[in-house]
C-alpha atoms as a PDB file:
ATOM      1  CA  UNK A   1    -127.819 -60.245 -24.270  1.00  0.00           C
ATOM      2  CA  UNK A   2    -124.232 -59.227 -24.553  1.00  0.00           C
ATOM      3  CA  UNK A   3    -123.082 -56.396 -26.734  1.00  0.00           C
ATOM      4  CA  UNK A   4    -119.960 -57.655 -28.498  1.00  0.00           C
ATOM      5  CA  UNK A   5    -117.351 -55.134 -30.750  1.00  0.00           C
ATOM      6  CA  UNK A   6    -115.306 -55.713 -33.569  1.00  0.00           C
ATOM      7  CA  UNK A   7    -112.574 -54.184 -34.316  1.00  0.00           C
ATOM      8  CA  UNK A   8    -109.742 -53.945 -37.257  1.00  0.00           C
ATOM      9  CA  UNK A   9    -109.626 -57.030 -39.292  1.00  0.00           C
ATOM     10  CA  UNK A  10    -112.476 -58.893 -37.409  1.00  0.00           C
ATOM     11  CA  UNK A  11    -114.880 -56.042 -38.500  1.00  0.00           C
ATOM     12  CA  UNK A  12    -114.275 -57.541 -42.395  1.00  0.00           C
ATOM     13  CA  UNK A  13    -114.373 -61.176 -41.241  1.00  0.00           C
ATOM     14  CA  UNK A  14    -117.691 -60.490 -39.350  1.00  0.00           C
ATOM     15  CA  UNK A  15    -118.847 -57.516 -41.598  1.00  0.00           C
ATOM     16  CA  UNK A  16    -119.867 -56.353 -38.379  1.00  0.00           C
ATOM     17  CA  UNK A  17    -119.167 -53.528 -35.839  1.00  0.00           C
ATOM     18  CA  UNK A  18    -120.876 -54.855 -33.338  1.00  0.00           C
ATOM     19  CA  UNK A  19    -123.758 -57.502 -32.581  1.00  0.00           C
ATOM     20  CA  UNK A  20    -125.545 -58.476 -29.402  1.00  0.00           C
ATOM     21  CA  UNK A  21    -125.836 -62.493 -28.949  1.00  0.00           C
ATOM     22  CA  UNK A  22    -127.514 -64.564 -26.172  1.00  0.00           C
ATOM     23  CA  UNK A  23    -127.706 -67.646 -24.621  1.00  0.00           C
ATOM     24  CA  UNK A  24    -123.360 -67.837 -23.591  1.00  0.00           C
ATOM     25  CA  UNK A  25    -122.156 -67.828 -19.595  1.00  0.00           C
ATOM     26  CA  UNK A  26    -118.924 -67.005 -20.562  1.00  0.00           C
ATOM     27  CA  UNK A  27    -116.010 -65.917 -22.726  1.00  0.00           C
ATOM     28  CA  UNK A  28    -115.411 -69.717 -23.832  1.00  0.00           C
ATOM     29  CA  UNK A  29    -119.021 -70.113 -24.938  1.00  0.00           C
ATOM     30  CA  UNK A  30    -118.939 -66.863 -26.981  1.00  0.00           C
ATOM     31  CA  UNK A  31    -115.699 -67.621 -28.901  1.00  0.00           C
ATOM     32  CA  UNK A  32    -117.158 -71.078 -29.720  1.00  0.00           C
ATOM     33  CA  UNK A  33    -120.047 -69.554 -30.877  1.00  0.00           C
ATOM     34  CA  UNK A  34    -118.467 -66.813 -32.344  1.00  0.00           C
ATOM     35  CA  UNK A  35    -116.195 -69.378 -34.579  1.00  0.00           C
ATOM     36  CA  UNK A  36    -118.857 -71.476 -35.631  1.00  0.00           C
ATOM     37  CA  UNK A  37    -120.743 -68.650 -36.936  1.00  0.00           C
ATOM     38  CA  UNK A  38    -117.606 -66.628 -38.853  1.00  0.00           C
ATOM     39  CA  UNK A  39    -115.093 -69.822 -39.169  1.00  0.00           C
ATOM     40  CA  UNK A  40    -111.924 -70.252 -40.152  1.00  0.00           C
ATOM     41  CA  UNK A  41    -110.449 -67.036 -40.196  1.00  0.00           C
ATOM     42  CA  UNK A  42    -112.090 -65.548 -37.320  1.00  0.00           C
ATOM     43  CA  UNK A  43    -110.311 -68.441 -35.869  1.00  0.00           C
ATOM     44  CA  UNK A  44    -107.045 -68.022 -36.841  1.00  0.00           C
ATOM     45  CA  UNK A  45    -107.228 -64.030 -35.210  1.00  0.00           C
ATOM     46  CA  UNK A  46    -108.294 -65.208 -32.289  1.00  0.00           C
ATOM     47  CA  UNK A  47    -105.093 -68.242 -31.942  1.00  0.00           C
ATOM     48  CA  UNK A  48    -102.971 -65.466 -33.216  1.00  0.00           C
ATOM     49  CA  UNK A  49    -103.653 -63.527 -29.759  1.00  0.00           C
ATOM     50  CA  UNK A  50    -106.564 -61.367 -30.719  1.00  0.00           C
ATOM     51  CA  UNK A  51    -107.003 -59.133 -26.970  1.00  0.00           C
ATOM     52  CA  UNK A  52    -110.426 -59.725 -25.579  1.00  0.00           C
ATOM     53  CA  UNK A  53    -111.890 -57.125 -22.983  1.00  0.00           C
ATOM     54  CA  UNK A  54    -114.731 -57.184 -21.059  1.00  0.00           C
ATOM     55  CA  UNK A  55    -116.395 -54.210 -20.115  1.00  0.00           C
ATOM     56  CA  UNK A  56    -112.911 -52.076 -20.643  1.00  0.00           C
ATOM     57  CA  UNK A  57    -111.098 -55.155 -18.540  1.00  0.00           C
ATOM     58  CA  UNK A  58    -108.654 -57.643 -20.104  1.00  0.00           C
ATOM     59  CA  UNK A  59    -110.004 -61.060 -19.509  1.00  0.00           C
ATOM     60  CA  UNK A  60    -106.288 -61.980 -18.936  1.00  0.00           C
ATOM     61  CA  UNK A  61    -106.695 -60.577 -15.831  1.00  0.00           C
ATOM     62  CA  UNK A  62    -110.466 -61.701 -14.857  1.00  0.00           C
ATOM     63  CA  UNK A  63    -110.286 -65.121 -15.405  1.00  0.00           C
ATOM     64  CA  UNK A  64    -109.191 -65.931 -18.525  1.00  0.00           C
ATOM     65  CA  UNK A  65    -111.754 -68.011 -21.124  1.00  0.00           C
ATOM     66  CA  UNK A  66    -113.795 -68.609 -18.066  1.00  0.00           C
ATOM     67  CA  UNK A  67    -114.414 -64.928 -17.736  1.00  0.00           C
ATOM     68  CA  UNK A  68    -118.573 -64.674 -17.211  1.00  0.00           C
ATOM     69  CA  UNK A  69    -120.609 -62.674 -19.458  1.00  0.00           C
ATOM     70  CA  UNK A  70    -123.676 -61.094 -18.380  1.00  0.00           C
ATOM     71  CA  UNK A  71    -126.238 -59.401 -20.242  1.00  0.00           C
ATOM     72  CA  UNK A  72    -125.725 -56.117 -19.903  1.00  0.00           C
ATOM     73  CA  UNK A  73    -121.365 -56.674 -20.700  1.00  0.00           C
ATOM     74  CA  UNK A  74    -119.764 -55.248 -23.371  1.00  0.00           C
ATOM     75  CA  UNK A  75    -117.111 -57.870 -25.090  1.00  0.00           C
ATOM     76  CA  UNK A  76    -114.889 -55.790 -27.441  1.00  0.00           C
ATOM     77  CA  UNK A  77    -112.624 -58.418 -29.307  1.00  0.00           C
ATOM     78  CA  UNK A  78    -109.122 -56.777 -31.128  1.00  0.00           C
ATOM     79  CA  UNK A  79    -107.049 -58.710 -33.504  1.00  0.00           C
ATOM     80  CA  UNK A  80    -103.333 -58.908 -32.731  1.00  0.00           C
ATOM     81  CA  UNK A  81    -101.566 -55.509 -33.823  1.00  0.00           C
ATOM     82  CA  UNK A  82     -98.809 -55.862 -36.200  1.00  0.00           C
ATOM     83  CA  UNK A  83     -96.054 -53.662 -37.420  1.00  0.00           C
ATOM     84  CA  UNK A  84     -92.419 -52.791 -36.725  1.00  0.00           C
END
């Protein structure tokens, strides 16, 4: 079971810090899941280019969506920053 962390905005969407879930292979999976469980406007972070580690790592530089999850990973999920 993977540990996944909210942060920011997602932690009000979610009303969450953090939950463990089971049963995904990979990045993909989870944010399907994830979406189907919170909807719409957990959505709309994420397609607004929420940052999505893995264990500390970006998964832009793992391998994307298809980034594999095992059970022990951590999956901390930030909204997009704004300001100026």
């Amino acid at each position: 079971m993977a540990l996944v962390k909210y942060f920011a905005t997602l932690r009000e969407i979610t009303g969450k810090r953090e939950e463990t879930v089971r049963g995904v292979k990979n990045i993909k999976e989870l944010m399907q899941l994830l979406i189907n469980r919170y909807g719409d406007k957990f959505a709309k972070e994420l397609r607004d280019r929420a940052m999505i580690l893995v264990n500390g790592k970006n998964i832009l530089h793992i391998r994307d969506m298809d980034t594999e999850i095992e059970e022990e990973d951590v999956v901390s999920i930030f909204p997009p920053a704004g300001g100026g």
